[in-house]
N, C-alpha and C. Protein backbone atom coordinates (compact mmCIF):
# COMPACT_ATOMS: atom_id res chain seq x y z
N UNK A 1 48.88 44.47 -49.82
CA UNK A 1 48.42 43.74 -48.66
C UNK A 1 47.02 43.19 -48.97
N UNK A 2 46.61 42.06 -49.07
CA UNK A 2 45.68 41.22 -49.25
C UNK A 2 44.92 41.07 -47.65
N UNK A 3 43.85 41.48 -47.52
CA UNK A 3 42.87 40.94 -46.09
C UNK A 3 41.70 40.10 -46.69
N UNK A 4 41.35 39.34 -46.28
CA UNK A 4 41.10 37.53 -46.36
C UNK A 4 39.51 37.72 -45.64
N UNK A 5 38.82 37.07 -45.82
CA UNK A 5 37.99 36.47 -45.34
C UNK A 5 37.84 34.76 -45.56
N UNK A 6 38.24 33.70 -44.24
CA UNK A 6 38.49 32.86 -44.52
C UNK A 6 37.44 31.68 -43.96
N UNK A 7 36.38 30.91 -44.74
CA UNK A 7 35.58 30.03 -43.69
C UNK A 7 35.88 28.73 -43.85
N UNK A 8 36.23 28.26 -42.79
CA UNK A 8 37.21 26.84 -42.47
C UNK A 8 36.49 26.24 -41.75
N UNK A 9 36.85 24.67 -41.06
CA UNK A 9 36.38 23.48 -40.87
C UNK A 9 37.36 23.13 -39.44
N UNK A 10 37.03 23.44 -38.24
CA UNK A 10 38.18 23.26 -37.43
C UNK A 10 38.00 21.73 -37.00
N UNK A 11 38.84 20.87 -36.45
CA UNK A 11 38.48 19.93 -35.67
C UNK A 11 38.08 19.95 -34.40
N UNK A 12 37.39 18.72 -33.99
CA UNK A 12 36.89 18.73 -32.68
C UNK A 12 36.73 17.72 -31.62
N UNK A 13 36.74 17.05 -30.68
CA UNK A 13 37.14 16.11 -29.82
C UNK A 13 35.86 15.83 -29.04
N UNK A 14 35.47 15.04 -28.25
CA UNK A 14 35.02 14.80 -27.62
C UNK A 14 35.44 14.52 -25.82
N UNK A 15 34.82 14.63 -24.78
CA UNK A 15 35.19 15.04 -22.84
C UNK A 15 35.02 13.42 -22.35
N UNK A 16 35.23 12.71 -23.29
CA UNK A 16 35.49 11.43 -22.41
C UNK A 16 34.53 10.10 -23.44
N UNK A 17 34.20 9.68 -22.21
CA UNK A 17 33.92 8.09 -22.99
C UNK A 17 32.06 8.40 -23.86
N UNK A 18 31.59 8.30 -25.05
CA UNK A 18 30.54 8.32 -25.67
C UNK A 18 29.97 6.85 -25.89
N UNK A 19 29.02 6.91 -26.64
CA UNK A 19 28.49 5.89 -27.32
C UNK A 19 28.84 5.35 -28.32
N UNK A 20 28.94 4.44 -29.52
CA UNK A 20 29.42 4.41 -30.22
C UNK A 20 28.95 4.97 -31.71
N UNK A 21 27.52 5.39 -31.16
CA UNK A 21 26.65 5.89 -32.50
C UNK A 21 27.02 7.47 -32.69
N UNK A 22 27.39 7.90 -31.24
CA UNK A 22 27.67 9.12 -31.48
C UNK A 22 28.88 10.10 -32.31
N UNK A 23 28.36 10.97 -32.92
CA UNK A 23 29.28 11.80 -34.09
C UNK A 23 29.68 13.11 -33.77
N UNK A 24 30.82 13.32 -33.73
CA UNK A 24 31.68 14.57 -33.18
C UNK A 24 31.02 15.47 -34.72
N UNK A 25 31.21 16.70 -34.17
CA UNK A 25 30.91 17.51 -35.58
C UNK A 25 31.85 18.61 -35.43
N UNK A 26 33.03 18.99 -36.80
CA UNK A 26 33.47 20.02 -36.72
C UNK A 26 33.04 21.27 -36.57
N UNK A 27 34.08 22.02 -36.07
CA UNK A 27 33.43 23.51 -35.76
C UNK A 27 33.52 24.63 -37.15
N UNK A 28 32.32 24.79 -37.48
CA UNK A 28 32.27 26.18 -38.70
C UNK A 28 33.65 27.49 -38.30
N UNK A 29 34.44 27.75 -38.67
CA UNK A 29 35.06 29.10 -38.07
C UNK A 29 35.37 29.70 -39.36
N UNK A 30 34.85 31.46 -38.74
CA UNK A 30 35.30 32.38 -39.91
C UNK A 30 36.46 33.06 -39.33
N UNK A 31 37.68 33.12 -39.70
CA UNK A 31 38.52 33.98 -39.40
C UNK A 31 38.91 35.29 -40.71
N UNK A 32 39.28 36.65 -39.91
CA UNK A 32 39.65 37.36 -41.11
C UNK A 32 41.31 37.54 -40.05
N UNK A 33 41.93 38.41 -41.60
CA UNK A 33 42.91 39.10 -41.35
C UNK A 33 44.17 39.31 -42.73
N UNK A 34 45.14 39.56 -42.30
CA UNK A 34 46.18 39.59 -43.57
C UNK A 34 46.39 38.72 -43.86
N UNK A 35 46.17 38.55 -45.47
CA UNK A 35 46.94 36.67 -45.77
C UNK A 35 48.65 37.33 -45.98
N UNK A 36 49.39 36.82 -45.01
CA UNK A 36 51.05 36.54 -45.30
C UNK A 36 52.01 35.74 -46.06
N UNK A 37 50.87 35.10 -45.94
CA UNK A 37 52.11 32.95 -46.42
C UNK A 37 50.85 32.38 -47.25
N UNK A 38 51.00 32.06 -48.52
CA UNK A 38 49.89 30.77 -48.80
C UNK A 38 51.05 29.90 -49.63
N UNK A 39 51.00 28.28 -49.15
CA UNK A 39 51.53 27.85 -50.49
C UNK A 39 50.48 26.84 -50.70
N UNK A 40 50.96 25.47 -50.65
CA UNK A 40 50.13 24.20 -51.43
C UNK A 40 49.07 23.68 -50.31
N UNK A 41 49.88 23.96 -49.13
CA UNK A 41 49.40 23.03 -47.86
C UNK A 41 48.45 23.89 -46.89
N UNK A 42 48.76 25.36 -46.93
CA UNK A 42 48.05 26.01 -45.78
C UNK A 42 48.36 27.98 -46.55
N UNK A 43 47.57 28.39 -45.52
CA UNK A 43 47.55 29.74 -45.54
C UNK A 43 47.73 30.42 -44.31
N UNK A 44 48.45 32.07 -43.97
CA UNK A 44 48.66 32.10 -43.07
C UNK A 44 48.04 33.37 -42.73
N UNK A 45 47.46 33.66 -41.88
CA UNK A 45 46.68 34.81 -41.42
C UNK A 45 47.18 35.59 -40.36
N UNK A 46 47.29 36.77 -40.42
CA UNK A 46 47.73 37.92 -38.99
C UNK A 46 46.36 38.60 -38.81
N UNK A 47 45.70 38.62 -38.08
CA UNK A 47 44.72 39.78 -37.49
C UNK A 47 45.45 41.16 -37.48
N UNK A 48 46.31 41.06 -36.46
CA UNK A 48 47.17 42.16 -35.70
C UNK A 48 48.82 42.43 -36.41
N UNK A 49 49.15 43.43 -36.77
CA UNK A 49 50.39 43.80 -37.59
C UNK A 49 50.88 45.43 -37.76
N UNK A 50 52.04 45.33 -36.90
CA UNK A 50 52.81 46.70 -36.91
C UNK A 50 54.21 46.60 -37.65
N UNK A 51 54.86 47.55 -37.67
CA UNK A 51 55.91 47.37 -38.51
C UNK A 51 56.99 46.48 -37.85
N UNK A 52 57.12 46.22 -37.20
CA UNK A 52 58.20 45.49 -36.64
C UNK A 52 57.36 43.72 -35.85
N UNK A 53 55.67 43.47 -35.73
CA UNK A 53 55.73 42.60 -34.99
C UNK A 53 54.38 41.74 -35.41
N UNK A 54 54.09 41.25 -35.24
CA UNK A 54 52.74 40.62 -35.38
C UNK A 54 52.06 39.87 -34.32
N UNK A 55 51.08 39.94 -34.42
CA UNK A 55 50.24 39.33 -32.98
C UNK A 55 49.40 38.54 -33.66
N UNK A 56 48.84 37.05 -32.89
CA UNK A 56 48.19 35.62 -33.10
C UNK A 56 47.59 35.42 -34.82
N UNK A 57 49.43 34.92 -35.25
CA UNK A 57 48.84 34.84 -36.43
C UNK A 57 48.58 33.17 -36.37
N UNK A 58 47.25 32.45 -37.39
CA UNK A 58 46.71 31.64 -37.78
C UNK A 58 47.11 30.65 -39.23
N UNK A 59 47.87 29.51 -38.85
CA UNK A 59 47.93 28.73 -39.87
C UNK A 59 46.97 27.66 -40.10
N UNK A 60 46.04 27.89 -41.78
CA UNK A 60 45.28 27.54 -41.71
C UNK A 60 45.45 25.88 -42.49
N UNK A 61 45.07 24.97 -42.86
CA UNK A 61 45.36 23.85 -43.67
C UNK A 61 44.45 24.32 -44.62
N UNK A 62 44.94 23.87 -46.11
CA UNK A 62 44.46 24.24 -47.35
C UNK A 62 42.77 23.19 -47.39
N UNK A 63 43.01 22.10 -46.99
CA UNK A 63 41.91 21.19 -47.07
C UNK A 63 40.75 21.12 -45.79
N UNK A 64 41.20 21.79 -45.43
CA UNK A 64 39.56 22.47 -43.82
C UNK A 64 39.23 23.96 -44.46
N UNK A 65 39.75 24.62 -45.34
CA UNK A 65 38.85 25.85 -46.20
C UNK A 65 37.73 25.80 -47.34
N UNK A 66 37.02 26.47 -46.77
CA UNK A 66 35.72 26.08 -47.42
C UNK A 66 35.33 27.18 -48.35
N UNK A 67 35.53 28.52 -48.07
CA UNK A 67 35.88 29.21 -48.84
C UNK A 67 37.04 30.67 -48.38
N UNK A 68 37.36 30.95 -49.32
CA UNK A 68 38.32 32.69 -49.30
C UNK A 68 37.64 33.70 -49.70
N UNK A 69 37.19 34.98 -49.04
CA UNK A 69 36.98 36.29 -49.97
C UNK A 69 38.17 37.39 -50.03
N UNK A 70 38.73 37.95 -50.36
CA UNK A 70 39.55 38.96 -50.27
C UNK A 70 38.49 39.74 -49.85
N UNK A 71 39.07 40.85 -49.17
CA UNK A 71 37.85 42.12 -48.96
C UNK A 71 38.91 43.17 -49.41
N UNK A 72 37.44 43.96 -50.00
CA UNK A 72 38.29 45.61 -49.98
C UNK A 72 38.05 46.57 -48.83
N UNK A 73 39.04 47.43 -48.55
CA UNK A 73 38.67 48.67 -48.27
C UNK A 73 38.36 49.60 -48.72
């Protein structure tokens, strides 16, 4: 079992009508948890995992990761 430390690039929107000079800025996010799934395109993260179920797992896109650590215990 591999646990992840993952810092990614989320997107972000803007609440209506701006200026035109103005620049949306993505959001920094660190997520951890179990990596489950990685292939070319994305990686997939569980926080929460029992034998039978998993709770809010996270698919991440390969190109909004900025970096990976594995951690030990």
């Amino acid at each position: 079992m591999k646990i992840v430390l993952v810092e990614w690039n989320d997107a972000s929107s803007g609440e209506g009508w701006e200026s035109r000079g103005h620049k949306e800025h993505t959001g920094e996010i660190v997520s951890m948890g179990i990596l489950v799934r990685e292939d070319e395109d994305e990686i997939e993260l569980i926080p929460n995992i029992n034998i039978a179920h998993k709770l809010h797992q996270i698919a991440i896109p390969k190109g909004a990761i900025k970096r990976i650590r594995r951690l030990k215990l």
